[in-house]
N, C-alpha and C. Protein backbone atom coordinates (compact mmCIF):
# COMPACT_ATOMS: atom_id res chain seq x y z
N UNK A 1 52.49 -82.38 41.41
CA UNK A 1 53.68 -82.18 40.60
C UNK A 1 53.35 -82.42 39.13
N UNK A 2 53.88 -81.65 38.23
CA UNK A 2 53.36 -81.87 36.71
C UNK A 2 54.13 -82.62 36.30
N UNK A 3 55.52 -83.40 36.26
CA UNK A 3 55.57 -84.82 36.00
C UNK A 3 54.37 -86.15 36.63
N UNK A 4 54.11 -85.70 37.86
CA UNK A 4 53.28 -87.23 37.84
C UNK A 4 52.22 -86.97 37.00
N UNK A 5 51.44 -85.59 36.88
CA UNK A 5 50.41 -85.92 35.93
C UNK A 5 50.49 -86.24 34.70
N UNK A 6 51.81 -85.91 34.30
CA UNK A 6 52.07 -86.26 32.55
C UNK A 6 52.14 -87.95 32.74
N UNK A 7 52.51 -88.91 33.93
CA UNK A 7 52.60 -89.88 33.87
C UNK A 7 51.22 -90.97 34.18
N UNK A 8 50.92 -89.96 35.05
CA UNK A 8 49.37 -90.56 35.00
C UNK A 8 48.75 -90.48 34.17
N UNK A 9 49.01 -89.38 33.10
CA UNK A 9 47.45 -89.76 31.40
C UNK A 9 48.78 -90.86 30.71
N UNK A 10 49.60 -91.40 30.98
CA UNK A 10 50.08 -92.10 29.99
C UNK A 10 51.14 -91.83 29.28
N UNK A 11 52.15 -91.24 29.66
CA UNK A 11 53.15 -89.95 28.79
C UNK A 11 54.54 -91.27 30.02
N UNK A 12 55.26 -90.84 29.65
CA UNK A 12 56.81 -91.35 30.08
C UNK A 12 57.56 -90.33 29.86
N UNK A 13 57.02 -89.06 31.13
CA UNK A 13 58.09 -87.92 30.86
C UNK A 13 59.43 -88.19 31.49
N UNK A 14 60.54 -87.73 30.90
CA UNK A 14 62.20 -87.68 31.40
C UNK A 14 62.34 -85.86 31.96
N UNK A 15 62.77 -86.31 33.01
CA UNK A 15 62.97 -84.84 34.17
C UNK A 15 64.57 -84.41 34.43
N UNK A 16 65.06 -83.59 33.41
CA UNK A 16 66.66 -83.53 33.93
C UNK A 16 66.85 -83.13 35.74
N UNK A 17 65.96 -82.27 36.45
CA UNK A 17 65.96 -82.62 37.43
C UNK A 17 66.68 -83.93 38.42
N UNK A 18 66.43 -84.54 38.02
CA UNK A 18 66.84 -86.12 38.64
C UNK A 18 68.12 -86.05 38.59
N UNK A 19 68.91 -85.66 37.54
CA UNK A 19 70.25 -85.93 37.23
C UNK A 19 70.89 -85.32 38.79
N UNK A 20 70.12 -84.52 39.11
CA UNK A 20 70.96 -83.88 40.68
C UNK A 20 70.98 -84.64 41.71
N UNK A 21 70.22 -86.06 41.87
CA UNK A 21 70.52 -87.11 42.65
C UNK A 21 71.55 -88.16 42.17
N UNK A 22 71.61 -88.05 41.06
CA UNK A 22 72.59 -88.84 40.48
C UNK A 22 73.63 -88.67 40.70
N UNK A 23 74.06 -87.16 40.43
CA UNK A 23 74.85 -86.33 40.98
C UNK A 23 75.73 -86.55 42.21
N UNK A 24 74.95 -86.31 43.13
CA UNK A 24 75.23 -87.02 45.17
C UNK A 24 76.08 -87.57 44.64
N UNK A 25 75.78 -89.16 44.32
CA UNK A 25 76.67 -90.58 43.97
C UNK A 25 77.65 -90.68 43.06
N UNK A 26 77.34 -89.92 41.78
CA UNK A 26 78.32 -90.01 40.41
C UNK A 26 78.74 -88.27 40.10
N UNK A 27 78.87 -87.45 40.78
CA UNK A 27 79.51 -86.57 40.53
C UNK A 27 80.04 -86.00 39.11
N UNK A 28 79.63 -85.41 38.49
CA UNK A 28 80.44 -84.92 37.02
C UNK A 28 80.03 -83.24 36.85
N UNK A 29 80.80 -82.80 35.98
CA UNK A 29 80.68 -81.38 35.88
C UNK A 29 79.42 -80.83 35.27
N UNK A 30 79.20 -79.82 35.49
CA UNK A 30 77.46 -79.56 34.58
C UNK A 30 77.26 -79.51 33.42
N UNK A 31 78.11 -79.45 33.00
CA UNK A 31 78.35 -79.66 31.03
C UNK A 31 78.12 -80.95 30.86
N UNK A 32 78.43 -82.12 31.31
CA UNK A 32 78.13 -83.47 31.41
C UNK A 32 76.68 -84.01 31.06
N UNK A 33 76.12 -83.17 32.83
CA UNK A 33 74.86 -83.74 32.77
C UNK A 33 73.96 -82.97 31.83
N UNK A 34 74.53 -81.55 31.31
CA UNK A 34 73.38 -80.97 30.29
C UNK A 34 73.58 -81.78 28.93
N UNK A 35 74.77 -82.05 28.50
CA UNK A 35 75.04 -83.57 27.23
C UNK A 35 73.62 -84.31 27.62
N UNK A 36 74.03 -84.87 28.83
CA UNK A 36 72.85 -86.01 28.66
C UNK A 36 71.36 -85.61 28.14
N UNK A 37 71.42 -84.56 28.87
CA UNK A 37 69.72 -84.04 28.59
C UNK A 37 69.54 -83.75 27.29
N UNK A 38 70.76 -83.01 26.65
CA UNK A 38 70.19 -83.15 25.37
C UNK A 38 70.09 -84.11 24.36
N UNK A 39 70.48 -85.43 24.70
CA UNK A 39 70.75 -86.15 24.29
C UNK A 39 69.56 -86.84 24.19
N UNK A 40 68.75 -86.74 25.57
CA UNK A 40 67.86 -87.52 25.65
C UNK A 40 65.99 -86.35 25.01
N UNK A 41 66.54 -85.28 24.98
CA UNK A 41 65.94 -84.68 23.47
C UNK A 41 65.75 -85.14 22.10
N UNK A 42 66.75 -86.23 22.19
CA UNK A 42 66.51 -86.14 20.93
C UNK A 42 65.53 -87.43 20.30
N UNK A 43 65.26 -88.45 21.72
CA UNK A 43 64.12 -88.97 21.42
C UNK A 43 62.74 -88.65 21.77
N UNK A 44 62.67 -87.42 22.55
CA UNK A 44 61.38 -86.77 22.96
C UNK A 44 60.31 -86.26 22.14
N UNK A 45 58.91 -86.50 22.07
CA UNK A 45 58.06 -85.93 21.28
C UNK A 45 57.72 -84.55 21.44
N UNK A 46 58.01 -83.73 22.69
CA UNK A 46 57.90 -82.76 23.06
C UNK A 46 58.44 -82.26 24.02
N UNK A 47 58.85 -81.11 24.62
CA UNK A 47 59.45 -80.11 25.66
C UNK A 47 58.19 -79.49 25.88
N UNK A 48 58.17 -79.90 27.52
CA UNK A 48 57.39 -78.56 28.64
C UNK A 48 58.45 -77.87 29.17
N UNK A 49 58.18 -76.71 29.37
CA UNK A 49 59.02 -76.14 30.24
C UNK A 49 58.25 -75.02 31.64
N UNK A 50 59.13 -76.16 32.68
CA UNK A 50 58.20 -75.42 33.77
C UNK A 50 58.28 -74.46 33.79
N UNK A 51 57.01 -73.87 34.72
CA UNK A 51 56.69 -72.23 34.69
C UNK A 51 57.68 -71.34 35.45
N UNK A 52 58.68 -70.29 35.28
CA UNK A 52 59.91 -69.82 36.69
C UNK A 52 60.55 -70.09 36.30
N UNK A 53 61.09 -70.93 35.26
CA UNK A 53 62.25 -71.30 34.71
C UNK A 53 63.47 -70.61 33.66
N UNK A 54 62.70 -69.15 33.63
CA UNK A 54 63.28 -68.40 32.48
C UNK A 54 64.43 -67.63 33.02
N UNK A 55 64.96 -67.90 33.97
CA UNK A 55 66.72 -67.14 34.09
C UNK A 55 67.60 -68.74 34.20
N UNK A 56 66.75 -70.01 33.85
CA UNK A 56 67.64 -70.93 34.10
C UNK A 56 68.54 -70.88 32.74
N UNK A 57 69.71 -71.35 32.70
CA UNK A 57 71.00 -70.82 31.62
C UNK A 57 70.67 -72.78 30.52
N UNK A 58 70.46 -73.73 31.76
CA UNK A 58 70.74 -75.07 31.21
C UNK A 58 69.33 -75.11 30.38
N UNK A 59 68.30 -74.65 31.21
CA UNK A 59 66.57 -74.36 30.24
C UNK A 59 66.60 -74.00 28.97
N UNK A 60 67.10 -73.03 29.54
CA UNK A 60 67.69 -72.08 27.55
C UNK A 60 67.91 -72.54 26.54
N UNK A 61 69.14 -73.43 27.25
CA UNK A 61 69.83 -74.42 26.03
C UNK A 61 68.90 -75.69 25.92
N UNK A 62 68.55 -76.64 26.65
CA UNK A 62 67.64 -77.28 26.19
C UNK A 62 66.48 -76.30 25.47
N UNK A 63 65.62 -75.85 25.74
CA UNK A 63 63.90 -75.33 24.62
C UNK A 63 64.65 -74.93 23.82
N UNK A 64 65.92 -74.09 23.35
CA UNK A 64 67.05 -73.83 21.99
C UNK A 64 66.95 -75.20 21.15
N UNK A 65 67.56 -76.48 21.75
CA UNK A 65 67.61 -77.87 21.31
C UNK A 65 66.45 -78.45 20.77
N UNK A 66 65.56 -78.19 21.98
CA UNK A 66 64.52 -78.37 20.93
C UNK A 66 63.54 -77.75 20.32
N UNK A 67 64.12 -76.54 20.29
CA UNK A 67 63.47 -75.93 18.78
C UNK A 67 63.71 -76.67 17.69
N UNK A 68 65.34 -76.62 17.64
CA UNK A 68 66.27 -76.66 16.43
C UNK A 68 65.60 -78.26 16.34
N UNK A 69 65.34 -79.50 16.97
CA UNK A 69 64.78 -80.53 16.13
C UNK A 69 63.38 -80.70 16.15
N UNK A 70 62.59 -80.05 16.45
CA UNK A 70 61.12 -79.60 15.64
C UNK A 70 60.33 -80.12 16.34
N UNK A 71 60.56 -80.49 18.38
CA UNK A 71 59.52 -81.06 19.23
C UNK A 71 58.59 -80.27 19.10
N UNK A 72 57.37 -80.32 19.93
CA UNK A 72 56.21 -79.57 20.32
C UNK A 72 56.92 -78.84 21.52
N UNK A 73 56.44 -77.76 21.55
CA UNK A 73 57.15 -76.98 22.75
C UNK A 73 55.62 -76.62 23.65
N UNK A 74 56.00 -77.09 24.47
CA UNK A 74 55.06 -76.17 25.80
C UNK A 74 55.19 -75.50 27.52
């Protein structure tokens, strides 16, 4: 999985992924949990974006987000 390897060289990647287990338990609408993610953009040094991901609508708007504050994109 390419989060554990970003965590194994030493990186502390954040996976909006996860938010969908959160989800199960705390339930909120998807506008919610995409807030959070971008939110949590805005302390990130960079955006990967997995590979297959290009009809995702919430993807979009995050790599958009962080264009607009000047991460490294990959």
């Amino acid at each position: 999985m390419v989060m554990s390897r970003f965590l194994e060289a030493g990186h502390y990647p954040y996976c909006p992924h996860l938010t969908h287990f959160w989800h199960l338990i705390y339930p909120h609408e998807w506008e919610k949990w995409l807030k959070l993610d971008l939110e949590y953009l805005k302390v990130c040094d960079a955006y990967f974006r997995i590979p297959g991901s290009e009809n995702s609508k919430g993807a979009n708007i995050e790599e958009n987000e962080a264009r607009r504050l000047g991460l490294k994109l990959f």
